[in-house]
Protein backbone atom coordinates (compact mmCIF):
# COMPACT_ATOMS: atom_id res chain seq x y z
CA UNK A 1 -13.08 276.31 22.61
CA UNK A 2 -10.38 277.46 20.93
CA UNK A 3 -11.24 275.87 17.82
CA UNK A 4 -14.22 278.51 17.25
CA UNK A 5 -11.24 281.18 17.58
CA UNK A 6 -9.61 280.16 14.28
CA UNK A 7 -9.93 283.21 12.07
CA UNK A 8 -11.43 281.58 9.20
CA UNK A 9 -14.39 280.01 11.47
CA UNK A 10 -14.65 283.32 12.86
CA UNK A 11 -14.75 285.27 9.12
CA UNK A 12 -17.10 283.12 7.59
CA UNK A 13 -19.73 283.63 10.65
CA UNK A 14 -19.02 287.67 10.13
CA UNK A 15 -19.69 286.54 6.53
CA UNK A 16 -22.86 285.19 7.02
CA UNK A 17 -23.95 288.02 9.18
CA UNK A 18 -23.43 290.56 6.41
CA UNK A 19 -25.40 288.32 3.83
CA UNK A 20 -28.32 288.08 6.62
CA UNK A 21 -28.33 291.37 7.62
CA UNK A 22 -28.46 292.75 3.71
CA UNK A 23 -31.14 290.43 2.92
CA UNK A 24 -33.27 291.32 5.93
CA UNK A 25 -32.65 295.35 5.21
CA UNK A 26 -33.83 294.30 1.82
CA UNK A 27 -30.44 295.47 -0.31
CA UNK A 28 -29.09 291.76 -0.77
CA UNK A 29 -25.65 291.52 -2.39
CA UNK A 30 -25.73 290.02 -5.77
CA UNK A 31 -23.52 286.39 -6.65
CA UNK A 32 -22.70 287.34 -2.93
CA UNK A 33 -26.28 286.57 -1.34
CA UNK A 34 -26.88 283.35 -3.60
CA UNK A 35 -23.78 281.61 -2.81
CA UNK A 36 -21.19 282.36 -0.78
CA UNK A 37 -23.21 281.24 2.76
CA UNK A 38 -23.31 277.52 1.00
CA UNK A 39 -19.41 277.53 0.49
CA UNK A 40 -19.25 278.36 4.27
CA UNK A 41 -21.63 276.23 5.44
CA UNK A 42 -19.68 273.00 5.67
CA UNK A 43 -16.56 275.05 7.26
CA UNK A 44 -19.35 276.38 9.51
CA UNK A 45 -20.76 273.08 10.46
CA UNK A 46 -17.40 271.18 10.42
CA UNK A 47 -15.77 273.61 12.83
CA UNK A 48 -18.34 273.07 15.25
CA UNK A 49 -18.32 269.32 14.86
CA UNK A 50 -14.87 269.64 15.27
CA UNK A 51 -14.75 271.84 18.51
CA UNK A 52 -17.78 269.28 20.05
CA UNK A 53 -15.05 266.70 19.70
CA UNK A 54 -12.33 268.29 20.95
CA UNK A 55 -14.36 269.43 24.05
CA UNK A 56 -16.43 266.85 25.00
CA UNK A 57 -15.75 263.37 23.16
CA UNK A 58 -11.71 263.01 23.03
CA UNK A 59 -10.82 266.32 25.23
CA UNK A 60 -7.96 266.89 22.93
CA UNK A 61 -6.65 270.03 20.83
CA UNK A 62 -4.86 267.40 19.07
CA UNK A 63 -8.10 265.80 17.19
CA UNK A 64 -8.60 266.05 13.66
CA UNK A 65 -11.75 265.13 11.33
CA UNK A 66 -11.31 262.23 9.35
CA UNK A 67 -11.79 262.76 5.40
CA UNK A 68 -14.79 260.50 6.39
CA UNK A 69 -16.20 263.00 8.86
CA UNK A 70 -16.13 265.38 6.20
CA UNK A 71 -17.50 263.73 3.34
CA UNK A 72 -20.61 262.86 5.81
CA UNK A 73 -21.36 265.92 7.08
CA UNK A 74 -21.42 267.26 3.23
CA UNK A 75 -23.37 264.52 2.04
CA UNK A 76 -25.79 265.05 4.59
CA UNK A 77 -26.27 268.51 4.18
CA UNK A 78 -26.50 267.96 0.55
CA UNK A 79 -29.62 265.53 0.99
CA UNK A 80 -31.19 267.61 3.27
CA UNK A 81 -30.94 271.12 1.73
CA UNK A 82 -31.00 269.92 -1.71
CA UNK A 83 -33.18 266.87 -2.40
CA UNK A 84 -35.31 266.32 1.10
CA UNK A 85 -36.02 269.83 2.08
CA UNK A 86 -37.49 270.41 -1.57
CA UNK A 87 -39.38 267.98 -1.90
CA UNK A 88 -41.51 268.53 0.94
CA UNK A 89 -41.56 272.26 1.10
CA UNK A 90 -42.12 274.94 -1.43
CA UNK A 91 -39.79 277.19 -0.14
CA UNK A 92 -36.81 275.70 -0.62
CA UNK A 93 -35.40 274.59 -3.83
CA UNK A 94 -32.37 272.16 -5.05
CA UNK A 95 -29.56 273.46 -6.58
CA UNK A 96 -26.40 271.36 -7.78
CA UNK A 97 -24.73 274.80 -7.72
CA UNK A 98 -25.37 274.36 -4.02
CA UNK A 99 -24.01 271.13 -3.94
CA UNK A 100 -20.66 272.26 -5.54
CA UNK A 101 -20.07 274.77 -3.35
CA UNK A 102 -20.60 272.73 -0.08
CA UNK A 103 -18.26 270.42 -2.15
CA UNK A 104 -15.50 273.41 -2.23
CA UNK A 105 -16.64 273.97 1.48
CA UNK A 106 -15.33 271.14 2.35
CA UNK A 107 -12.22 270.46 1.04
CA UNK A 108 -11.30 274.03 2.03
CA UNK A 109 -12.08 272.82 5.80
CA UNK A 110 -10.26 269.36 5.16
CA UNK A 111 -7.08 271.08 4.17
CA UNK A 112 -7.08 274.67 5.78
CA UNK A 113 -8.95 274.72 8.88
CA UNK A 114 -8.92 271.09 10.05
CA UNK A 115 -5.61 270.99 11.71
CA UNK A 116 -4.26 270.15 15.71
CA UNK A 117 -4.07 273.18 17.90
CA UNK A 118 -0.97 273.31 19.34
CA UNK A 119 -0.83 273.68 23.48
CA UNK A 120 1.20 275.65 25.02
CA UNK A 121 1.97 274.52 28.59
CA UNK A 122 3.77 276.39 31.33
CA UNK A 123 6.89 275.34 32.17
């Protein structure tokens, strides 16, 4: 669990909350409301992958993602928010904007946030 304790998993979720809470009080922040929850979404998403493989798969703080791990989770996100979601639903609409930043999502996660938690043991 302490993977979801890393500060930048923990800003971007206090991120999002801001961008959802102006949008639902109707004062959305412009640039701000458009884009910046699709640059956080992979970090979002890949920090939780990450801590469901830490805690239940390899029970390790040790574990990285692969580059691979990465690249599927944004390509999959990508198809679905971008190309499947709008073609079967009005209310969503593709964006290769979107794309990019999920894109810059995720190579900020690769290099920033993707890294072995040190233990500390007792001694």
């Amino acid at each position: 669990m302490k993977t979801l304790l890393n500060r930048w998993f923990i800003a971007s979720c206090l991120i999002w909350l801001i961008v959802i809470s102006t949008r639902k009080l109707g004062h959305p922040i412009l640039f701000i409301n458009g884009y910046i929850d699709d640059a956080i979404a992979i970090p979002v998403i890949a920090s939780l992958a990450l801590c469901f493989q830490r805690v239940v798969i390899f029970k390790s703080n040790y574990y990285v993602l692969s580059v691979w791990h990465v690249v599927f989770i944004t390509a999959y996100v990508t198809l679905v928010f971008e190309v499947l979601l709008p073609l079967i639903s009005k209310t969503y609409t593709g964006d290769w904007i979107d794309a990019l930043l999920y894109s810059v999502g995720a190579v900020f996660f690769y290099r920033v946030m993707n890294k072995a938690l040190l233990e500390t043991r007792d001694l």
